[in-house]
N, C-alpha and C. Protein backbone atom coordinates (compact mmCIF):
# COMPACT_ATOMS: atom_id res chain seq x y z
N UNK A 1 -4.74 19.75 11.65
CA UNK A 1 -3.46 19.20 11.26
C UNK A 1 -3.11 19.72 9.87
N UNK A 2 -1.88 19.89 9.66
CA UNK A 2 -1.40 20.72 8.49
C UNK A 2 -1.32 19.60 7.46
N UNK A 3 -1.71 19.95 6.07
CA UNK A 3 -1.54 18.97 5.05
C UNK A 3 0.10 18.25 4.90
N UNK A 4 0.97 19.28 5.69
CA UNK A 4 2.56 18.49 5.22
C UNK A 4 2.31 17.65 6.39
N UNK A 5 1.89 17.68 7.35
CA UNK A 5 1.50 16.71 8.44
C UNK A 5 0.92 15.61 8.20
N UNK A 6 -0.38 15.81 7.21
CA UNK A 6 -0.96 14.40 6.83
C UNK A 6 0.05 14.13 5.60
N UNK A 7 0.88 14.49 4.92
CA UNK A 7 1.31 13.43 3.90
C UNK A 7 2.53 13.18 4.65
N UNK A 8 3.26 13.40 6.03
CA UNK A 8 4.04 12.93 6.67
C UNK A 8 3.52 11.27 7.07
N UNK A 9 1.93 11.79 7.70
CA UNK A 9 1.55 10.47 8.35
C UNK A 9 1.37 9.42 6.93
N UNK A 10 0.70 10.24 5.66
CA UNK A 10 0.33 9.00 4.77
C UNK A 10 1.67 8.16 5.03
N UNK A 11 2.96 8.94 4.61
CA UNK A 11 4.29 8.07 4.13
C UNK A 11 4.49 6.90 5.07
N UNK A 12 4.25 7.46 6.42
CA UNK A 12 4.55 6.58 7.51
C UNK A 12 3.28 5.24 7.85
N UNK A 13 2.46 5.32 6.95
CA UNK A 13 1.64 4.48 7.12
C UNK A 13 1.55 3.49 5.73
N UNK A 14 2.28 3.94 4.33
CA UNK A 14 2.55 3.54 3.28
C UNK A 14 3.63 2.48 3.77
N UNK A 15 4.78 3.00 4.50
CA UNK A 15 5.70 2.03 4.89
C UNK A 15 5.80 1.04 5.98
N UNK A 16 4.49 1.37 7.06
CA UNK A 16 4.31 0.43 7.84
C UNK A 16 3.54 -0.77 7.20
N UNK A 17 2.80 -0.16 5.97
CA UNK A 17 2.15 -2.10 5.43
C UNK A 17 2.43 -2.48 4.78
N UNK A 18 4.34 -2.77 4.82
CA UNK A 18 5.27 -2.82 4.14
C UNK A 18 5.00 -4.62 5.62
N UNK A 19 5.25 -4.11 6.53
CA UNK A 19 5.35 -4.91 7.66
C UNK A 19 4.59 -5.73 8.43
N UNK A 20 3.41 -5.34 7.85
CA UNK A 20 1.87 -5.50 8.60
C UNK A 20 1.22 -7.03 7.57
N UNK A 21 0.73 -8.26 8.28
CA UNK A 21 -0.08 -8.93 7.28
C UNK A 21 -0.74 -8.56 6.13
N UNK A 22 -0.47 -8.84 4.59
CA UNK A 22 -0.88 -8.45 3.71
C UNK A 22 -2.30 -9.23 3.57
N UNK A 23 -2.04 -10.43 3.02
CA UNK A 23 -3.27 -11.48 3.21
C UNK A 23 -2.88 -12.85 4.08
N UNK A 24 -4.26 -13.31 4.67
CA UNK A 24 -3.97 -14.03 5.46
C UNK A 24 -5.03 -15.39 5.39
N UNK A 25 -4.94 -16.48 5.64
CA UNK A 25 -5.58 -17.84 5.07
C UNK A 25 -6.04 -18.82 5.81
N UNK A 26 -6.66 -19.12 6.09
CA UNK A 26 -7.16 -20.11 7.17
C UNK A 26 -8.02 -21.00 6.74
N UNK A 27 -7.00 -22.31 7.36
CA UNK A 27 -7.79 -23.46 6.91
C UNK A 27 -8.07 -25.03 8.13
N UNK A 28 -9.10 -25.53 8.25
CA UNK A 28 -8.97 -25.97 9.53
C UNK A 28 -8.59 -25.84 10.67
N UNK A 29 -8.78 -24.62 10.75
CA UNK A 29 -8.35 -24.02 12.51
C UNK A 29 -6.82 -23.67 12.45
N UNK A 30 -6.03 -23.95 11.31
CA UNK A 30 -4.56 -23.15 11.12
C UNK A 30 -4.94 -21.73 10.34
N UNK A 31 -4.10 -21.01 10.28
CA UNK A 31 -4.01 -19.30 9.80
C UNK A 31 -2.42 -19.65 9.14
N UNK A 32 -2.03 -18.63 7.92
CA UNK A 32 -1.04 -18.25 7.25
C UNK A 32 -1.31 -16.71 6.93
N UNK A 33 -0.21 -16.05 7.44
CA UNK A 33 0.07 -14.49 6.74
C UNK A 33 1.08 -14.53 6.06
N UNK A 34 1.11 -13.42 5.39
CA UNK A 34 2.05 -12.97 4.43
C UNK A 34 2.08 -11.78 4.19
N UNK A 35 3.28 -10.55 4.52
CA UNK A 35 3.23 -9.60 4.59
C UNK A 35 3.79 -9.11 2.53
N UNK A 36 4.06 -8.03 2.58
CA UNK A 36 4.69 -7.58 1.17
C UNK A 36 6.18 -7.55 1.41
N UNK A 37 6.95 -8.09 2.21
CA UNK A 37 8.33 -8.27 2.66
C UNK A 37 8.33 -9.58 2.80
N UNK A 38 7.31 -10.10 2.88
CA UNK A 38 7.88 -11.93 2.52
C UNK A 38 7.59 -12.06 0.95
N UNK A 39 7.00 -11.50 0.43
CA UNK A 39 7.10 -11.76 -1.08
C UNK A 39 7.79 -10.90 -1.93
N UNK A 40 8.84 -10.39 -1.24
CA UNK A 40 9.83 -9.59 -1.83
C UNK A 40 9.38 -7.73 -2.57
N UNK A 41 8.10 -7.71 -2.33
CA UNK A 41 7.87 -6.29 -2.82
C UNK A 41 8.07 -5.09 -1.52
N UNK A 42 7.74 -5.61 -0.21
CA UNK A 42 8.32 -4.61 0.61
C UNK A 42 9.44 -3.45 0.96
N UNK A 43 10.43 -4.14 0.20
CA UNK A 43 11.57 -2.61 -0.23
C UNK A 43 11.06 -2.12 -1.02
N UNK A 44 10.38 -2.23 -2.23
CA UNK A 44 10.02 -1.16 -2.87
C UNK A 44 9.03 -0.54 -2.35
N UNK A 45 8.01 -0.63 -1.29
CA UNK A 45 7.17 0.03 -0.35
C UNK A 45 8.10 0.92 0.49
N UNK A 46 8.97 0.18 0.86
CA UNK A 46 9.40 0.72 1.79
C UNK A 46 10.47 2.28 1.35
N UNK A 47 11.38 1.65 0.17
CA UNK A 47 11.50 2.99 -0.82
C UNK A 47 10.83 4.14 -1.34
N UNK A 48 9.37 3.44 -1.62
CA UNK A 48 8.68 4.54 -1.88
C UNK A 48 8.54 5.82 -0.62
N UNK A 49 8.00 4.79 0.20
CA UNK A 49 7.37 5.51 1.34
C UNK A 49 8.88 6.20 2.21
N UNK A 50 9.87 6.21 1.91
CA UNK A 50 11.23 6.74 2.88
C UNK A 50 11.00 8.61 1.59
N UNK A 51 11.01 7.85 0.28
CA UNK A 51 10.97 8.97 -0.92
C UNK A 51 9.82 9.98 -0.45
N UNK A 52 9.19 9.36 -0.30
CA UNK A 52 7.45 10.26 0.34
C UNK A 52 7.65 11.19 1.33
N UNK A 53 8.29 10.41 2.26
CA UNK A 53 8.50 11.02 3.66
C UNK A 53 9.51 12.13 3.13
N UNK A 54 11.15 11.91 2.57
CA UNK A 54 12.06 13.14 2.46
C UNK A 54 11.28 13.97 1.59
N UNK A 55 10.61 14.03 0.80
CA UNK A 55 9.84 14.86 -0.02
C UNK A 55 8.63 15.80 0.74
N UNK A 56 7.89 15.13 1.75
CA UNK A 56 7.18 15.89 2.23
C UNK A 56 8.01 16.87 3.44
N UNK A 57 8.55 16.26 4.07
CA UNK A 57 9.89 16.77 4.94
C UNK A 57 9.67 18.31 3.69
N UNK A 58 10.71 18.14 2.76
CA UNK A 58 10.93 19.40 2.35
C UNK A 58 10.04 19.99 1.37
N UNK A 59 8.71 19.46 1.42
CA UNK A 59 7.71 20.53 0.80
C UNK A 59 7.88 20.05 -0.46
N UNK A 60 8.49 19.10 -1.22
CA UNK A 60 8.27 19.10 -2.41
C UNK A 60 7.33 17.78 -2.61
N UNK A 61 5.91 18.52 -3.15
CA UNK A 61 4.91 18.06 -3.03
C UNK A 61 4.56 17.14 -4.30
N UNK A 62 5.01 17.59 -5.39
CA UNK A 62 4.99 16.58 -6.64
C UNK A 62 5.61 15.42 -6.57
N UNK A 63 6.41 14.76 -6.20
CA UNK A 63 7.40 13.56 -6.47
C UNK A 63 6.47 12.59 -5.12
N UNK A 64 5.88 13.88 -4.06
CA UNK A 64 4.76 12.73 -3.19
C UNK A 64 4.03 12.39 -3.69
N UNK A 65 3.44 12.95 -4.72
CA UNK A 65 2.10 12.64 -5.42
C UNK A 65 2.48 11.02 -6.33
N UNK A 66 3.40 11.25 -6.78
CA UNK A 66 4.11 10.19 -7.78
C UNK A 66 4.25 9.34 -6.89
N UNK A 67 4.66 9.34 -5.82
CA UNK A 67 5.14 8.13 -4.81
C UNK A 67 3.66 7.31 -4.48
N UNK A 68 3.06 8.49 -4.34
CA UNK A 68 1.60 8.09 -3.89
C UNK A 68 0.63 7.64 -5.17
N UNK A 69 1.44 7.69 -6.36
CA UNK A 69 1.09 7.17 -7.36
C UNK A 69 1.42 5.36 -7.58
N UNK A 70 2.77 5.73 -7.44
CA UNK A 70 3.29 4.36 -7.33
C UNK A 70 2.97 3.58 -6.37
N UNK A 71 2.95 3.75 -4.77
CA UNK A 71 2.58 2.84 -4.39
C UNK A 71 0.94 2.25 -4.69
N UNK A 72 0.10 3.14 -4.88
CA UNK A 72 -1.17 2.53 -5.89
C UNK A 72 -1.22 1.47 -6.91
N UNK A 73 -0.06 2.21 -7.93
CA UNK A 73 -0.11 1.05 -8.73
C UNK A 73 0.68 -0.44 -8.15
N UNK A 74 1.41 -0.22 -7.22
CA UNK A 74 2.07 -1.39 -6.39
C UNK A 74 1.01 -1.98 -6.08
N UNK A 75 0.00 -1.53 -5.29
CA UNK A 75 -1.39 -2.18 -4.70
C UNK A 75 -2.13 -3.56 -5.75
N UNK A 76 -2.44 -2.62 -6.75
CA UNK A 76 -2.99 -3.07 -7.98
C UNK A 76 -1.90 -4.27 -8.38
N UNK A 77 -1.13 -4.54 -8.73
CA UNK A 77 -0.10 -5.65 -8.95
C UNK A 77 -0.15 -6.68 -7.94
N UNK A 78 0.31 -6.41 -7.06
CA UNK A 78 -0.25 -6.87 -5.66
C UNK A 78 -1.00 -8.10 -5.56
N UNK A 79 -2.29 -7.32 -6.02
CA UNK A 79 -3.72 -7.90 -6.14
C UNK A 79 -3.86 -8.78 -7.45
N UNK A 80 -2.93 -8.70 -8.06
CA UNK A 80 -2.97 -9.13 -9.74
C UNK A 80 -2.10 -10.30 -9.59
N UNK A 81 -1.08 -10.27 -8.64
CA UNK A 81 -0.59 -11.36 -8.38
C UNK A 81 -1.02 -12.29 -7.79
N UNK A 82 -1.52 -11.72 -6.84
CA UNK A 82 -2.70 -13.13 -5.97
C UNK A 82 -3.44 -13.68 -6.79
N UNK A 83 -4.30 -13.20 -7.81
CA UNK A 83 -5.44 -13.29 -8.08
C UNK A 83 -4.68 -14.59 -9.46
N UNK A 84 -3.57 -13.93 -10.20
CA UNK A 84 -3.29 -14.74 -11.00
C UNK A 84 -2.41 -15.99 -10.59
N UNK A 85 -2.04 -15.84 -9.52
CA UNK A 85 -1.51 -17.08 -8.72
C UNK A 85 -2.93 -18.51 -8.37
N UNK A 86 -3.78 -17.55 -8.04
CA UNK A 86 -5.17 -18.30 -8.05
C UNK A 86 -5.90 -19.40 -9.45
N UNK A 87 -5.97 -18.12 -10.14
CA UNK A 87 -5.84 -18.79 -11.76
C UNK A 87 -5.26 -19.44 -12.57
N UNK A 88 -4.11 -20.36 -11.65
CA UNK A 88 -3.40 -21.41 -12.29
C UNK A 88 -4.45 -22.64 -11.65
N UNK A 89 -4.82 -22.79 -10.84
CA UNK A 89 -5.71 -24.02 -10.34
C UNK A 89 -6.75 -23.88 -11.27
N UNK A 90 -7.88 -25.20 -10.90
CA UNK A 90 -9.12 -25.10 -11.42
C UNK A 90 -10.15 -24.11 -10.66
N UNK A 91 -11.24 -23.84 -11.15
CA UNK A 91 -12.07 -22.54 -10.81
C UNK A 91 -12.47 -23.22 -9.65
N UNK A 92 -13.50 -24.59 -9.05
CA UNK A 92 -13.97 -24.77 -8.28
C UNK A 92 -12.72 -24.55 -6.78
N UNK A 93 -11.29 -25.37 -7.04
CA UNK A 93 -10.10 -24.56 -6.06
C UNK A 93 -9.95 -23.67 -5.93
N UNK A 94 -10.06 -22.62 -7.38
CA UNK A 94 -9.81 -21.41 -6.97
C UNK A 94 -11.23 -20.33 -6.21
N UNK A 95 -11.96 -20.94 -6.26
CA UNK A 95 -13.11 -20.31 -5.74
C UNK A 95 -13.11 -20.50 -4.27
N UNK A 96 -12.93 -21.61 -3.63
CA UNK A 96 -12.90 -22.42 -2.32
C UNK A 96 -11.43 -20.96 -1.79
N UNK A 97 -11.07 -21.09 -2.74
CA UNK A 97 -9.15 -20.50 -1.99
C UNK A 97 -9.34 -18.76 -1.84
N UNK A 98 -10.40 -18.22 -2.45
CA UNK A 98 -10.83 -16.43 -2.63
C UNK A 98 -11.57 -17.17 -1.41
N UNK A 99 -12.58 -18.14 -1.18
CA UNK A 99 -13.22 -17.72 0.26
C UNK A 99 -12.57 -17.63 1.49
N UNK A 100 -11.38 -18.41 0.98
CA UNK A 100 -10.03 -18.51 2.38
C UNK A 100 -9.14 -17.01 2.82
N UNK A 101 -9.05 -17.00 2.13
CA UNK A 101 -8.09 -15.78 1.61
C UNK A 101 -8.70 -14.26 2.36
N UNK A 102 -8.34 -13.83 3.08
CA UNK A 102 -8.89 -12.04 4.20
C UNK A 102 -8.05 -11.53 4.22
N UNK A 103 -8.44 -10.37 3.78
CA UNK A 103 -7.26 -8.96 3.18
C UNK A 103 -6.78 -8.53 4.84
N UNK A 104 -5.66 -8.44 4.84
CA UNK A 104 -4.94 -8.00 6.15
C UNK A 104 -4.87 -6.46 6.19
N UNK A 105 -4.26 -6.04 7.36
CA UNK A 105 -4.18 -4.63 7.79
C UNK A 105 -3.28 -4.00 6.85
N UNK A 106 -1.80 -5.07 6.71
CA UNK A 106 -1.21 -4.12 5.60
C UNK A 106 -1.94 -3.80 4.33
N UNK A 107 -2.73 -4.81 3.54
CA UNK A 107 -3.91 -4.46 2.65
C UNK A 107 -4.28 -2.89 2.77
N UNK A 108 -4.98 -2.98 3.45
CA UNK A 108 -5.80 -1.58 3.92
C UNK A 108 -4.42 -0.28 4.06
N UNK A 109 -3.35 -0.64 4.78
CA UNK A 109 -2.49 0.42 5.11
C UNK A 109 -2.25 1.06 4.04
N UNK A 110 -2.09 0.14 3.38
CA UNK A 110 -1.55 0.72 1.31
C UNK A 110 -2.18 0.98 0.77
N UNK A 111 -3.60 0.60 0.85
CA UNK A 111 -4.27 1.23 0.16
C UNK A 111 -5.00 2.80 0.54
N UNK A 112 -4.78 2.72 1.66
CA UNK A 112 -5.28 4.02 2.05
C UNK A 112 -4.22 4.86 1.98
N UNK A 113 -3.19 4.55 2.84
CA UNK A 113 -1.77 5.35 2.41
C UNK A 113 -1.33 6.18 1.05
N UNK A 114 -2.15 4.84 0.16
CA UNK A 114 -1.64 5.59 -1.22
C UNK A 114 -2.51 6.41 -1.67
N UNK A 115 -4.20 6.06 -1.26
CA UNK A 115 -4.97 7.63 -1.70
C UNK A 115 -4.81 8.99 -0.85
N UNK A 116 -4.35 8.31 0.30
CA UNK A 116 -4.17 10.13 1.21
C UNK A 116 -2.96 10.94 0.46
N UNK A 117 -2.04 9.44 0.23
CA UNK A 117 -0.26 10.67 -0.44
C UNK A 117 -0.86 11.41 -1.48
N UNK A 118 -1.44 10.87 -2.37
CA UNK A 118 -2.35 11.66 -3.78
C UNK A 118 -2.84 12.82 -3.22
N UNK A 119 -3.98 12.42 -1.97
CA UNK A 119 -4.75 13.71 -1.98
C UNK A 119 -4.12 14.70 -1.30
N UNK A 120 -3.22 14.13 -0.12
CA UNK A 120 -3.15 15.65 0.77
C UNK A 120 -1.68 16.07 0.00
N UNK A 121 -1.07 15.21 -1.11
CA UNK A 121 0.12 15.86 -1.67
C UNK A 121 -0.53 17.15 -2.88
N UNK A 122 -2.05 16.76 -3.27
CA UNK A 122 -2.37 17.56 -4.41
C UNK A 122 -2.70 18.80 -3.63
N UNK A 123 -3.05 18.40 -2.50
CA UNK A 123 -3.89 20.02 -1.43
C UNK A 123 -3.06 20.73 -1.02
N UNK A 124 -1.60 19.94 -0.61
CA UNK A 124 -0.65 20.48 0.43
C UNK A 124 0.22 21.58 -1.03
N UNK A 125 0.07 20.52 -2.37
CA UNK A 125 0.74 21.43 -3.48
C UNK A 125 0.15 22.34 -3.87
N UNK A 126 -1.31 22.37 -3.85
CA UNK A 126 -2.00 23.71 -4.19
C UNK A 126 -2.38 24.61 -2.91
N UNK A 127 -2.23 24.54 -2.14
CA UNK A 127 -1.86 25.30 -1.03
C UNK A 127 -0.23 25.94 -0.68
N UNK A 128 0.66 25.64 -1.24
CA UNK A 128 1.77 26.22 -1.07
C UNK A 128 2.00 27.05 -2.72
N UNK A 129 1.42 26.79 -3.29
CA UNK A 129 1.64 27.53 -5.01
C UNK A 129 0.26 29.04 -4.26
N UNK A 130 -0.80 28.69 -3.43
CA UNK A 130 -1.36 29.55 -3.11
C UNK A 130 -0.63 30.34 -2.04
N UNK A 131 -0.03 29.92 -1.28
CA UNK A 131 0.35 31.05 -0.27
C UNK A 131 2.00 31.26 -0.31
């Protein structure tokens, strides 16, 4: 598969865990998800990853890298928000509430999404400056 191929698929997989359970919670036999479109950051996933996609579309491999930058640091915030949403309770709640708490598929989508845009945008760019 051609590297503009895999940073086609990263984009398309950056913007599907835009849609996909982010984290999810279970408590007495009930479950709660929450994707990154119920907490309002999913357009900007979803921006990124449309930017990713027209960029790899036409070979311009730097501004994927950046996309694939940003949605990383989106990840990281993300996670900074949960975590400091946590840290308003007391530690023994907030400890009980990290054991509740299972990283969903969109989790994983973004995060992987955003190291492939990095890598196959840095390979796919030094492969077209090479040939």
């Amino acid at each position: 598969m051609s590297k503009k191929n895999l940073c086609l698929l990263a984009s398309v997989i950056v913007g599907i865990s835009a849609f996909l359970p982010y984290i999810s919670v279970s408590f007495l036999g009930s479950s709660l998800s929450k994707s990154l479109f119920d907490g309002g950051d999913g357009i900007f996933i979803i921006i990124i990853a449309a930017i990713a996609l027209i960029c790899s579309l036409s070979e311009k491999y730097v501004p994927v890298i950046l996309m694939g930058a940003a949605s990383f640091v989106l990840f990281f915030v993300e996670n900074s928000s949960v975590t400091s949403s946590l840290s308003k309770v007391d530690r023994a709640s907030a400890a009980i509430a990290k054991s509740m708490i299972q990283n969903g598929a969109g989790y994983y989508c973004l995060l992987i999404g955003s190291i492939a845009l990095i890598l196959f945008g840095y390979l796919a760019n030094n492969e077209k400056k090479a040939g």
